[in-house]
C-alpha atoms as a PDB file:
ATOM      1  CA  UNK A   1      16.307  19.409  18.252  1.00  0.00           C
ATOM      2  CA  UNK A   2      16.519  17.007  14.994  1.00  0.00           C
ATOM      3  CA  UNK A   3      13.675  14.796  14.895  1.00  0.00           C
ATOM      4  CA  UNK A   4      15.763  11.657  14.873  1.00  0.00           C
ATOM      5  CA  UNK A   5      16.683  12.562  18.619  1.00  0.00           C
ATOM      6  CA  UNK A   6      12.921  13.084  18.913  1.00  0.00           C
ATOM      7  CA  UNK A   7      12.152   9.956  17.912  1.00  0.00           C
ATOM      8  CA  UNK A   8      14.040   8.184  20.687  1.00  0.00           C
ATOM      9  CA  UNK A   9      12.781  10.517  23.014  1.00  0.00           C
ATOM     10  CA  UNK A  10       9.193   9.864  21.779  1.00  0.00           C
ATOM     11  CA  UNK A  11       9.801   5.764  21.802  1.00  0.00           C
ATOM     12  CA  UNK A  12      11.489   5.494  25.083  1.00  0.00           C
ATOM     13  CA  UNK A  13       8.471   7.165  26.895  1.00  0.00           C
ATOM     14  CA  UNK A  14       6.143   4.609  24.729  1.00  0.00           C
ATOM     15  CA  UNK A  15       8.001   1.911  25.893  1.00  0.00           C
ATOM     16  CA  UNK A  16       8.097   2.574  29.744  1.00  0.00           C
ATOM     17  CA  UNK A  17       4.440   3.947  29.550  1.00  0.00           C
ATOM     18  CA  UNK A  18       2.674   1.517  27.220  1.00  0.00           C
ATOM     19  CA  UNK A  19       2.825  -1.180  30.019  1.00  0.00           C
ATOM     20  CA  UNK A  20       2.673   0.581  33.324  1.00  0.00           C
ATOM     21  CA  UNK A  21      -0.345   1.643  34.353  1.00  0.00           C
ATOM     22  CA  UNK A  22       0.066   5.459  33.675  1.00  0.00           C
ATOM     23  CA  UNK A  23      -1.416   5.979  29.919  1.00  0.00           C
ATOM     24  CA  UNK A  24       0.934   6.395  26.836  1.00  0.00           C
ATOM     25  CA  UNK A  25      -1.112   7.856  24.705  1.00  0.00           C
ATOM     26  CA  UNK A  26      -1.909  10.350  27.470  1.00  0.00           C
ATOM     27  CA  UNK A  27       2.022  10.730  28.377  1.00  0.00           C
ATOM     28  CA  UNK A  28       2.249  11.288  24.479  1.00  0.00           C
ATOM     29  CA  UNK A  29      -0.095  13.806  24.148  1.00  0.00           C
ATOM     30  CA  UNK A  30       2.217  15.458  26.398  1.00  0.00           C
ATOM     31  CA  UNK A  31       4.900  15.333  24.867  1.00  0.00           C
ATOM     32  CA  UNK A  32       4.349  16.505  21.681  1.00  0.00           C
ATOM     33  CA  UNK A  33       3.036  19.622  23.112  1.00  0.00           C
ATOM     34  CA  UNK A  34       6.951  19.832  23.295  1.00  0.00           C
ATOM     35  CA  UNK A  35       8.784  17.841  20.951  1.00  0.00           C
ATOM     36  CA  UNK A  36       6.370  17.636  18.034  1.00  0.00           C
ATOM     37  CA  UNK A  37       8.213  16.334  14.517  1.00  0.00           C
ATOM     38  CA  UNK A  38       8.286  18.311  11.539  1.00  0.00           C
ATOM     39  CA  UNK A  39       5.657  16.034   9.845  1.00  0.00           C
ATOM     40  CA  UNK A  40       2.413  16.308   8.276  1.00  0.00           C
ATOM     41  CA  UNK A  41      -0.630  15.951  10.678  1.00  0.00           C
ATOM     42  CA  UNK A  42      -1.741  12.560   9.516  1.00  0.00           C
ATOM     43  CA  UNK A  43       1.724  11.157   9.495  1.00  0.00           C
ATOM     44  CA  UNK A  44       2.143  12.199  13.472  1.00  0.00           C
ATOM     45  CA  UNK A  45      -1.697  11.185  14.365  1.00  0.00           C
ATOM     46  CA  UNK A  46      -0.032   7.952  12.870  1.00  0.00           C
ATOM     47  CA  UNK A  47       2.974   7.669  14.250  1.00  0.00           C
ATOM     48  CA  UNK A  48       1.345   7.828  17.872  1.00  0.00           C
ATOM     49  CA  UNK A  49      -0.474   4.913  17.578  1.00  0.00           C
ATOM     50  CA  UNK A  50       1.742   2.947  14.832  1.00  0.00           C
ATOM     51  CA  UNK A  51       5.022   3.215  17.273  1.00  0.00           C
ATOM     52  CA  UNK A  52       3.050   0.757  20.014  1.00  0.00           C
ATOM     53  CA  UNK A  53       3.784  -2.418  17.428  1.00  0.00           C
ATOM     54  CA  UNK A  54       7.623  -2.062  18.772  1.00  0.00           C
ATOM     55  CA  UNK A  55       6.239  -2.390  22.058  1.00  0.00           C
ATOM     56  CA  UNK A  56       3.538  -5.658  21.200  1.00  0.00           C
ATOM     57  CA  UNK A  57       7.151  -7.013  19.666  1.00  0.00           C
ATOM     58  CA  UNK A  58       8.422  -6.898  23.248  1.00  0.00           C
ATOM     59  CA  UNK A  59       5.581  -8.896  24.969  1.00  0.00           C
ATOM     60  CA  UNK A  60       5.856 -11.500  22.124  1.00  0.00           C
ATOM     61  CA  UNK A  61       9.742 -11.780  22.532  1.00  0.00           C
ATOM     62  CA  UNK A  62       9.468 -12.169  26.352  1.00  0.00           C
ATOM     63  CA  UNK A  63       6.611 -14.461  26.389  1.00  0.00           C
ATOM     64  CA  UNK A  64       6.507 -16.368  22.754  1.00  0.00           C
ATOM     65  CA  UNK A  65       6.451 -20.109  24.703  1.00  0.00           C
ATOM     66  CA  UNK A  66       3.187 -19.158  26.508  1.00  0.00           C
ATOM     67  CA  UNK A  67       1.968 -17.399  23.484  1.00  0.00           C
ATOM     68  CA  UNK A  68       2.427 -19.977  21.066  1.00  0.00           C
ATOM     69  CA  UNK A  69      -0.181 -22.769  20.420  1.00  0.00           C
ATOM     70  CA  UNK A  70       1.596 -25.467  19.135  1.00  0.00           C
ATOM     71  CA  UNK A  71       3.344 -27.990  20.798  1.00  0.00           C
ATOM     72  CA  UNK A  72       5.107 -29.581  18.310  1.00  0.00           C
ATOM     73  CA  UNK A  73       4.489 -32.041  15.455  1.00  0.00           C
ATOM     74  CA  UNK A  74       2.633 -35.910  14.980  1.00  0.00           C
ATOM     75  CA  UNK A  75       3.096 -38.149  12.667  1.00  0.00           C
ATOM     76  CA  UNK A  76      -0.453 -39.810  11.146  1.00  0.00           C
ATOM     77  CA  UNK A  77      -0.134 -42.272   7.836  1.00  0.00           C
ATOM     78  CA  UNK A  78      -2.237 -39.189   6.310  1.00  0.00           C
ATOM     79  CA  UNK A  79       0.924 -36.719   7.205  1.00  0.00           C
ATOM     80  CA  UNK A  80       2.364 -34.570   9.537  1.00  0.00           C
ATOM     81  CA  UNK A  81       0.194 -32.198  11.855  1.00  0.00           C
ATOM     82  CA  UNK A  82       1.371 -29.764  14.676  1.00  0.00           C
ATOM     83  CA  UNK A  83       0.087 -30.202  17.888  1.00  0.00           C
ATOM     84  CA  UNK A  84      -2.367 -28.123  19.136  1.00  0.00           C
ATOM     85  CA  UNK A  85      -2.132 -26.690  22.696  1.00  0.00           C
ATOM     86  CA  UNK A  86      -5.564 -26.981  23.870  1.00  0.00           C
ATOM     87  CA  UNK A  87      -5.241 -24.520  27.279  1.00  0.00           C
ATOM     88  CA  UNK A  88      -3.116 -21.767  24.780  1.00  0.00           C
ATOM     89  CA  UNK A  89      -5.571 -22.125  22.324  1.00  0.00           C
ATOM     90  CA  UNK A  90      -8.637 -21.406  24.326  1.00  0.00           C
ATOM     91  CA  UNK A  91      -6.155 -18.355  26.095  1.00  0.00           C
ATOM     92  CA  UNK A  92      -5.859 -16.549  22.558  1.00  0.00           C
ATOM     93  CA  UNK A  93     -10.230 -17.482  22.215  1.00  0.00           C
ATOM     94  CA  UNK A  94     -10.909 -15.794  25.367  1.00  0.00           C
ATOM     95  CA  UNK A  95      -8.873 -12.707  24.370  1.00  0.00           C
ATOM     96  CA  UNK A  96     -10.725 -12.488  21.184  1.00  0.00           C
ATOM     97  CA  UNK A  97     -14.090 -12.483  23.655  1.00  0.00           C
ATOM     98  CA  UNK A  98     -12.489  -9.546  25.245  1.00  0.00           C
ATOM     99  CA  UNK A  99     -11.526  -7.601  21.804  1.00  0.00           C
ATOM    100  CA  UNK A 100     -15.121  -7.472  21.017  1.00  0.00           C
ATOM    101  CA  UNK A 101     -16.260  -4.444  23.251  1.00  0.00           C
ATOM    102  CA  UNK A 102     -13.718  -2.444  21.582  1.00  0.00           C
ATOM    103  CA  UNK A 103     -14.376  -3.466  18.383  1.00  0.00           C
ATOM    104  CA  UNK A 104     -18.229  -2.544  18.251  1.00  0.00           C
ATOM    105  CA  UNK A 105     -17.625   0.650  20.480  1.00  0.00           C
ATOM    106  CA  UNK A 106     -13.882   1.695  19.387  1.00  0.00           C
ATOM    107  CA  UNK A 107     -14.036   1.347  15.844  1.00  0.00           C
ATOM    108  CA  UNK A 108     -17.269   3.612  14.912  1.00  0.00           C
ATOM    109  CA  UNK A 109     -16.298   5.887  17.269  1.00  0.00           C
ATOM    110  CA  UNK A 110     -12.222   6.344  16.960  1.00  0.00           C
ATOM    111  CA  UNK A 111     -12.080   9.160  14.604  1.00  0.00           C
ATOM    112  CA  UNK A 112     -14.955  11.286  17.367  1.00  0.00           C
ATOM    113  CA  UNK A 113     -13.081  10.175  20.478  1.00  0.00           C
ATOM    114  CA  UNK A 114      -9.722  11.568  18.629  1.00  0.00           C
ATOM    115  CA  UNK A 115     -11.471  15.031  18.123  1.00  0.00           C
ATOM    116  CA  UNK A 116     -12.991  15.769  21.001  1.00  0.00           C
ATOM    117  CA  UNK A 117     -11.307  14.185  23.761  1.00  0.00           C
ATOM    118  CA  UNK A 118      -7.545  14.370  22.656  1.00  0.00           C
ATOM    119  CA  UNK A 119      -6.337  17.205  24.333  1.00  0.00           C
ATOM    120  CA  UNK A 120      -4.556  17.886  27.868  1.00  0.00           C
ATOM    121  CA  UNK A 121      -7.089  18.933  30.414  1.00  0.00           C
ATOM    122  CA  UNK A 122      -8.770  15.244  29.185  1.00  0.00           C
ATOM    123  CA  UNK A 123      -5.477  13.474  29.575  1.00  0.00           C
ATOM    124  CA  UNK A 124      -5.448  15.280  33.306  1.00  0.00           C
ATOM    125  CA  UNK A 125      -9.195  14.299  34.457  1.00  0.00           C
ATOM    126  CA  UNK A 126      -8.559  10.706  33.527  1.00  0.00           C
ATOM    127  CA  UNK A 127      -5.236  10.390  35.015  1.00  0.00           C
ATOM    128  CA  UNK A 128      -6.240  12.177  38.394  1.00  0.00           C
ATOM    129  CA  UNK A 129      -9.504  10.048  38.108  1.00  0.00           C
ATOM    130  CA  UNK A 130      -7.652   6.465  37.764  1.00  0.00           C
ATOM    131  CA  UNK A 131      -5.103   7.417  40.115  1.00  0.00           C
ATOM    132  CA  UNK A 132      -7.882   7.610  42.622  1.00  0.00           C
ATOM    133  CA  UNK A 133      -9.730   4.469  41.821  1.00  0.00           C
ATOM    134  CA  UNK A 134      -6.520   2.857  41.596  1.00  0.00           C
ATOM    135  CA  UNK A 135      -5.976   3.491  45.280  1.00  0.00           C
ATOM    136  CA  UNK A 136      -9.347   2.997  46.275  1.00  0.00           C
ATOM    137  CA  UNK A 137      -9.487  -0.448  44.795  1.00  0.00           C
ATOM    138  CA  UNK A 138      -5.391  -1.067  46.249  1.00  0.00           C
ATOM    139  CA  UNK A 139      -7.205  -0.436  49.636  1.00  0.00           C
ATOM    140  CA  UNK A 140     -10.454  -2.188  49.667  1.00  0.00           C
ATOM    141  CA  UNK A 141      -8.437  -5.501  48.278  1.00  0.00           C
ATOM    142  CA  UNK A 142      -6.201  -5.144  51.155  1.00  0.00           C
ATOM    143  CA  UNK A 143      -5.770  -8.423  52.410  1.00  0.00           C
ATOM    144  CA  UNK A 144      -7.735 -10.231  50.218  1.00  0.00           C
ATOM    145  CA  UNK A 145      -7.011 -13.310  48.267  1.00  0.00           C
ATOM    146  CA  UNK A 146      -7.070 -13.628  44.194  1.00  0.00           C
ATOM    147  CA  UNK A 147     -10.228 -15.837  43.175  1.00  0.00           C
ATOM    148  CA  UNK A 148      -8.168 -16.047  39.817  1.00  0.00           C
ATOM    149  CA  UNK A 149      -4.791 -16.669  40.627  1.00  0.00           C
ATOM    150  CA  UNK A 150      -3.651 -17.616  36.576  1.00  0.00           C
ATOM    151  CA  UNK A 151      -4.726 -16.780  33.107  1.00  0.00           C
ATOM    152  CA  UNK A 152      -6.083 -20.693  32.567  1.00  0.00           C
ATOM    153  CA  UNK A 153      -8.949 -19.819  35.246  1.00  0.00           C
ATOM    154  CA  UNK A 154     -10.421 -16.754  33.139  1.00  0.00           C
ATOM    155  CA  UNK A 155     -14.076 -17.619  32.568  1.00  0.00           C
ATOM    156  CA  UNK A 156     -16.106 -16.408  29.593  1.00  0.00           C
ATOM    157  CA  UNK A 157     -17.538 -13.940  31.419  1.00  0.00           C
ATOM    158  CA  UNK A 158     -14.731 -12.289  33.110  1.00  0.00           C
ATOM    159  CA  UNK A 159     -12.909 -12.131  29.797  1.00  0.00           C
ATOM    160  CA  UNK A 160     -16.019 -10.140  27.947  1.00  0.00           C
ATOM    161  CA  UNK A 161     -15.666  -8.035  31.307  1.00  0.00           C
ATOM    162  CA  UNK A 162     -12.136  -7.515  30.908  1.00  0.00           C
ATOM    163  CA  UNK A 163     -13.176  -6.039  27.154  1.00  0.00           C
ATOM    164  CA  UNK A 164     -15.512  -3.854  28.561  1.00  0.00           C
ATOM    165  CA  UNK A 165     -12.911  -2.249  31.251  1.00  0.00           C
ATOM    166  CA  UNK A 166     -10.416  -1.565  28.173  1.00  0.00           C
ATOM    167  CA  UNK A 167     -13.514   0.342  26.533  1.00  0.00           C
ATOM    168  CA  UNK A 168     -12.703   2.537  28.791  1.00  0.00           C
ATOM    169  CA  UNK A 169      -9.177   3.282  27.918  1.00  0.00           C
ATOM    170  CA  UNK A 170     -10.765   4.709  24.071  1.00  0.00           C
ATOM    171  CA  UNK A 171     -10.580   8.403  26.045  1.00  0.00           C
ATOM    172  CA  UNK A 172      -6.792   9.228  26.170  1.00  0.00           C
ATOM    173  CA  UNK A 173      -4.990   9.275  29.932  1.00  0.00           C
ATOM    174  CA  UNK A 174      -7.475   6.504  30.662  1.00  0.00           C
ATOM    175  CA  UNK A 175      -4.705   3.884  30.127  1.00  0.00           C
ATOM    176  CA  UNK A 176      -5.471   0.511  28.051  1.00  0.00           C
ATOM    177  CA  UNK A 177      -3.262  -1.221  30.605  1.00  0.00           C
ATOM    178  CA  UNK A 178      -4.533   0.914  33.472  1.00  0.00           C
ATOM    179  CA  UNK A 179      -7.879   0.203  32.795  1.00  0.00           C
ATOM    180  CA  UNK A 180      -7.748  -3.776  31.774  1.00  0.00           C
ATOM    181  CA  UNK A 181      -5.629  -4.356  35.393  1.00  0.00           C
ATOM    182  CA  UNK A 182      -7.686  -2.499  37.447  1.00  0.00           C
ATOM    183  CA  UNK A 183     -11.150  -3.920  36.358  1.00  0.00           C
ATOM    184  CA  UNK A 184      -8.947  -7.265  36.297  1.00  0.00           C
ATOM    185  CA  UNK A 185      -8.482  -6.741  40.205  1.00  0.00           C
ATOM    186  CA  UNK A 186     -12.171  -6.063  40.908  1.00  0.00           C
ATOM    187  CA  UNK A 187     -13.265  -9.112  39.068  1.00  0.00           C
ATOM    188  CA  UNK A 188     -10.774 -11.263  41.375  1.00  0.00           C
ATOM    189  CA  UNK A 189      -7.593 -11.766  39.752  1.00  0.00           C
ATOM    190  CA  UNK A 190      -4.542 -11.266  41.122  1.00  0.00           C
ATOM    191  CA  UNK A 191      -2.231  -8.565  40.264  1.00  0.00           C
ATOM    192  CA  UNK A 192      -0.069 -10.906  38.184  1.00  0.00           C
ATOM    193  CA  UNK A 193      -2.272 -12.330  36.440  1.00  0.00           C
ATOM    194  CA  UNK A 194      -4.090  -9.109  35.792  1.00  0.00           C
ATOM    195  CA  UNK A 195      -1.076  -7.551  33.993  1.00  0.00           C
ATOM    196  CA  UNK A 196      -0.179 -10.984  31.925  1.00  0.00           C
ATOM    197  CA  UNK A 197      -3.546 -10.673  30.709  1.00  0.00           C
ATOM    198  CA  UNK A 198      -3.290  -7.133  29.927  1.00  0.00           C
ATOM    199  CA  UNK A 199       0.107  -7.689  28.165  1.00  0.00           C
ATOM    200  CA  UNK A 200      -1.479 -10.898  26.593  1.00  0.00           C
ATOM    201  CA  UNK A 201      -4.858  -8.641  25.134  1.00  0.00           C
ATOM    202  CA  UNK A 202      -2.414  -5.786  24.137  1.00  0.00           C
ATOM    203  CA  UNK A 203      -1.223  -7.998  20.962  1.00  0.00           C
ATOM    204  CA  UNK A 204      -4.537  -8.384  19.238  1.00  0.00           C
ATOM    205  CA  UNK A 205      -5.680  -4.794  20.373  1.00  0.00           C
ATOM    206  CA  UNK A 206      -3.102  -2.461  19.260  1.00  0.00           C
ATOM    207  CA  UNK A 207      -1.979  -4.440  15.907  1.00  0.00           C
ATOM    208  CA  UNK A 208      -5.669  -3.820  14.917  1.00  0.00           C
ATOM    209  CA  UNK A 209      -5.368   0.031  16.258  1.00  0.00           C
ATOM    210  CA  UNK A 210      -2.112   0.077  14.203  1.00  0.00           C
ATOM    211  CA  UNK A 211      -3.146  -1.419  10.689  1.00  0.00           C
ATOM    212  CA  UNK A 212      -6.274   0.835  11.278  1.00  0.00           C
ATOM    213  CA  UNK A 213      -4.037   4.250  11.436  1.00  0.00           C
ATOM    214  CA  UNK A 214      -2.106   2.758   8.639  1.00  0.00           C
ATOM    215  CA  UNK A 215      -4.794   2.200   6.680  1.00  0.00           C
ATOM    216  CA  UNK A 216      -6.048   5.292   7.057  1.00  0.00           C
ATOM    217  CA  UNK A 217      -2.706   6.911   6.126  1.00  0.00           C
ATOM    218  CA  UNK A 218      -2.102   5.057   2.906  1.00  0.00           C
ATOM    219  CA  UNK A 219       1.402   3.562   3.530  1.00  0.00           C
ATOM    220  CA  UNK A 220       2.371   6.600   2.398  1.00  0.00           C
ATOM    221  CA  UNK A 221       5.885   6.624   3.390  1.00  0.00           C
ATOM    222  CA  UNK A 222       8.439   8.567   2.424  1.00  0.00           C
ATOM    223  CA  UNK A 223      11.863   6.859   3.404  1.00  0.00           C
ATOM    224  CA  UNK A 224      12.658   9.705   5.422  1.00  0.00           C
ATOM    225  CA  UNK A 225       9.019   9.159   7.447  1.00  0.00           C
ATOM    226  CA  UNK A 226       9.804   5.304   7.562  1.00  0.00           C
ATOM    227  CA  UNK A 227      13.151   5.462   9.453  1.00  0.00           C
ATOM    228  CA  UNK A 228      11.426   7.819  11.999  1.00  0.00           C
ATOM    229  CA  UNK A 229       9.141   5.030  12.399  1.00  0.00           C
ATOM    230  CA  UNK A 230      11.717   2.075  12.186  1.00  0.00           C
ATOM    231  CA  UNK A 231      13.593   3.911  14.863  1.00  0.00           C
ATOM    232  CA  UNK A 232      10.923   4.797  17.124  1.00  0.00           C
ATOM    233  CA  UNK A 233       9.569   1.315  16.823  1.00  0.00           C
ATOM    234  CA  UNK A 234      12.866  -0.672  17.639  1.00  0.00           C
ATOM    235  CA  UNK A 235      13.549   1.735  20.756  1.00  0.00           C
ATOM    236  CA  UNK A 236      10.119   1.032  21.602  1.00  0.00           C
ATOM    237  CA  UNK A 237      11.034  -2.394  21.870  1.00  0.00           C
ATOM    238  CA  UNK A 238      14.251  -2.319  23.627  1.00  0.00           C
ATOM    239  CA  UNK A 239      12.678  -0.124  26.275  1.00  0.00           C
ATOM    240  CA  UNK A 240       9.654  -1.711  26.529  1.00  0.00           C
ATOM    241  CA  UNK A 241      10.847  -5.507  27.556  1.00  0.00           C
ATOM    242  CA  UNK A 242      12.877  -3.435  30.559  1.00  0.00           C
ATOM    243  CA  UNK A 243       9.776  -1.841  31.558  1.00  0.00           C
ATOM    244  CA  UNK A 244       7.400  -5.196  31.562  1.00  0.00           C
ATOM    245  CA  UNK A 245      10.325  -7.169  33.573  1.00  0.00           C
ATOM    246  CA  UNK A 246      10.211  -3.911  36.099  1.00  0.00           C
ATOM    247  CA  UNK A 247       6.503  -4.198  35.936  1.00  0.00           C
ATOM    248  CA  UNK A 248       6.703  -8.157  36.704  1.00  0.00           C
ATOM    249  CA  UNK A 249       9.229  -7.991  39.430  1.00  0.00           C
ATOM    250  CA  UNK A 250       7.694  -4.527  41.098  1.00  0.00           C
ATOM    251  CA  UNK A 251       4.087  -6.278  41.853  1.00  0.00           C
ATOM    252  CA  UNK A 252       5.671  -9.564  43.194  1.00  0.00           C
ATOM    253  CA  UNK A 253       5.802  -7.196  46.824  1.00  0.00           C
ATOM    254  CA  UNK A 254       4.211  -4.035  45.784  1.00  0.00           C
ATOM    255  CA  UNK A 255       0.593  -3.196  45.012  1.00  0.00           C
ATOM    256  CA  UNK A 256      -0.343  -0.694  42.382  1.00  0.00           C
ATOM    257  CA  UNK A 257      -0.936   2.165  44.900  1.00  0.00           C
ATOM    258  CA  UNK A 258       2.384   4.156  43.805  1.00  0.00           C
ATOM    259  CA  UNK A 259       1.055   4.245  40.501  1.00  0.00           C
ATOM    260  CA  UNK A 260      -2.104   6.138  41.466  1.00  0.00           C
ATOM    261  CA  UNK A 261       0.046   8.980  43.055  1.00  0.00           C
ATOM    262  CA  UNK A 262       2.011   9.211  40.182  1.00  0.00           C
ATOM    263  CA  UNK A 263      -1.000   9.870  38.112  1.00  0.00           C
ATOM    264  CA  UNK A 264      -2.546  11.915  40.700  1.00  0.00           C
ATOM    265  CA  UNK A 265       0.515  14.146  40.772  1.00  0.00           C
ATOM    266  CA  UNK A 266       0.995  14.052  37.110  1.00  0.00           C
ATOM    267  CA  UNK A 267      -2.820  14.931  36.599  1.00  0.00           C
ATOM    268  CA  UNK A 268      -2.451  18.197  38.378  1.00  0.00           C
ATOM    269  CA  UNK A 269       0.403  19.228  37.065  1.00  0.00           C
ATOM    270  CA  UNK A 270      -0.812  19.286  33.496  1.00  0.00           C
ATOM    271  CA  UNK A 271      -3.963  20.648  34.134  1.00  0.00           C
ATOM    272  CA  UNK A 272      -2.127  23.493  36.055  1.00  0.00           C
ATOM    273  CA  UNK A 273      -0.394  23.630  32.949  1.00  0.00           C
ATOM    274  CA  UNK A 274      -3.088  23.444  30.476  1.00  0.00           C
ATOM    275  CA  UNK A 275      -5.118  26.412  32.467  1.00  0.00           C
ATOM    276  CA  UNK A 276      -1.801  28.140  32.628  1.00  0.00           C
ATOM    277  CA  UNK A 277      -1.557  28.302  28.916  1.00  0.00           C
ATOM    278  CA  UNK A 278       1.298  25.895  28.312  1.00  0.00           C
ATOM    279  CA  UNK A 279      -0.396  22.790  27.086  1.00  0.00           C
ATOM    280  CA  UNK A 280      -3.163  22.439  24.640  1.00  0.00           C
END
């Protein structure tokens, strides 16, 4: 199969999974088990991560007027200033309180957590694991009303929480978005709110994952490496906007329960897989 087929292939399961609760770097693991690119091995440890910035492109195209802090402009005899939103700009300080876990935990431990936890029967524990609590949590909230029904009623607190719960996404088939909504649920927000957040957090997150892996690489690129990357990316995108609507208008009437299945299901599979020889 020509890797530019592979490519598509690789970015449309980035962009459905990257925003469901159901790991993508977990789902890719999996998949290049069988459609790996003929590529050196630090352009496709790379590529994994650098493909997600198609996907933060999505979340800022579909929600740029909440994401934006300015208002517009005022005129003052001493010039012109823009207009500061004051509830956006404490939004983007709170998810700076919850980058912080990762940042003192994920980035001096990134390149151990890639060696010894990136492999299949990893990606299986966590997603059987999560698929569990998922379900567990689904049913013990049952009933129960949100304490924090929008993103303007995140505390301090609950936003350093939040950081902590996406710690636990650094061990692959954890899910970042898995982990941030779930541990948003316990700590009493709804399930809309939860996943805004989530999408919200993802921006800061995964740009700094991304210029990390690039850095790392060297921008390097040949130009045939850069239009696997450009294409990836933009399908990325595309898919991923579909996939947060979905997301969006799924949880309006559903809880997150189907999700747990799936990665209970999934979960065995792969480890029957992995112990069968197939996966790595």
């Amino acid at each position: 199969m020509p890797d530019i087929i592979k490519v598509i292939i690789l970015g449309i399961v980035e962009g459905i999974t990257e925003w469901l609760p159901i790991s993508s770097t977990g789902h890719m693991i999996l998949v290049e088990n069988f459609l790996r690119l003929s590529v050196s091995e630090s352009y496709w440890n790379m590529f994994l991560v650098v493909i997600q910035l198609g996907a933060i492109l999505a979340v800022v195209f579909l929600y740029f007027p909440r994401l934006w802090p300015f208002t517009g402009v005022k005129e003052k005899e001493s010039g012109v200033f823009k207009v500061l939103d004051r509830s956006k700009f404490f939004m983007w300080l709170k998810i700076l309180v919850s980058c912080l876990p990762a940042i003192v935990i994920g980035l001096p431990f990134d390149d151990w957590l890639d060696e010894h936890f990136y492999n299949a029967v990893t990606v299986a524990a966590m997603l059987i694991l999560y698929g569990i609590l998922f379900i567990v949590v689904e049913k013990r909230n049952a009933g129960k009303k949100a304490v924090i029904g929008s993103i303007d009623r995140i505390d301090w607190t609950t936003a350093l929480l939040i950081g902590v719960f996406q710690c636990l996404a650094l061990i692959p088939g954890t899910s970042r978005s898995g982990a941030t909504i779930l541990g948003g649920i316990v700590l009493g927000m709804s399930r809309k709110t939860a996943s805004e957040y989530t999408f919200f957090l993802a921006i800061p997150v995964m740009l700094g994952a991304s210029l990390l892996k690039l850095v790392k690489f060297g921008f390097a690129f040949s130009g045939y490496e850069l239009l696997l990357l450009a294409v990836g990316m933009a399908v990325a995108f595309v898919v991923s906007i579909f996939a947060i609507r979905f997301l969006m208008k799924y949880i309006r009437t559903h809880d997150f329960k189907a999700f747990g299945i799936y990665r209970i299901v999934l979960g065995v599979i792969v480890l029957a897989a992995s112990f069968a020889g197939v996966m790595a």
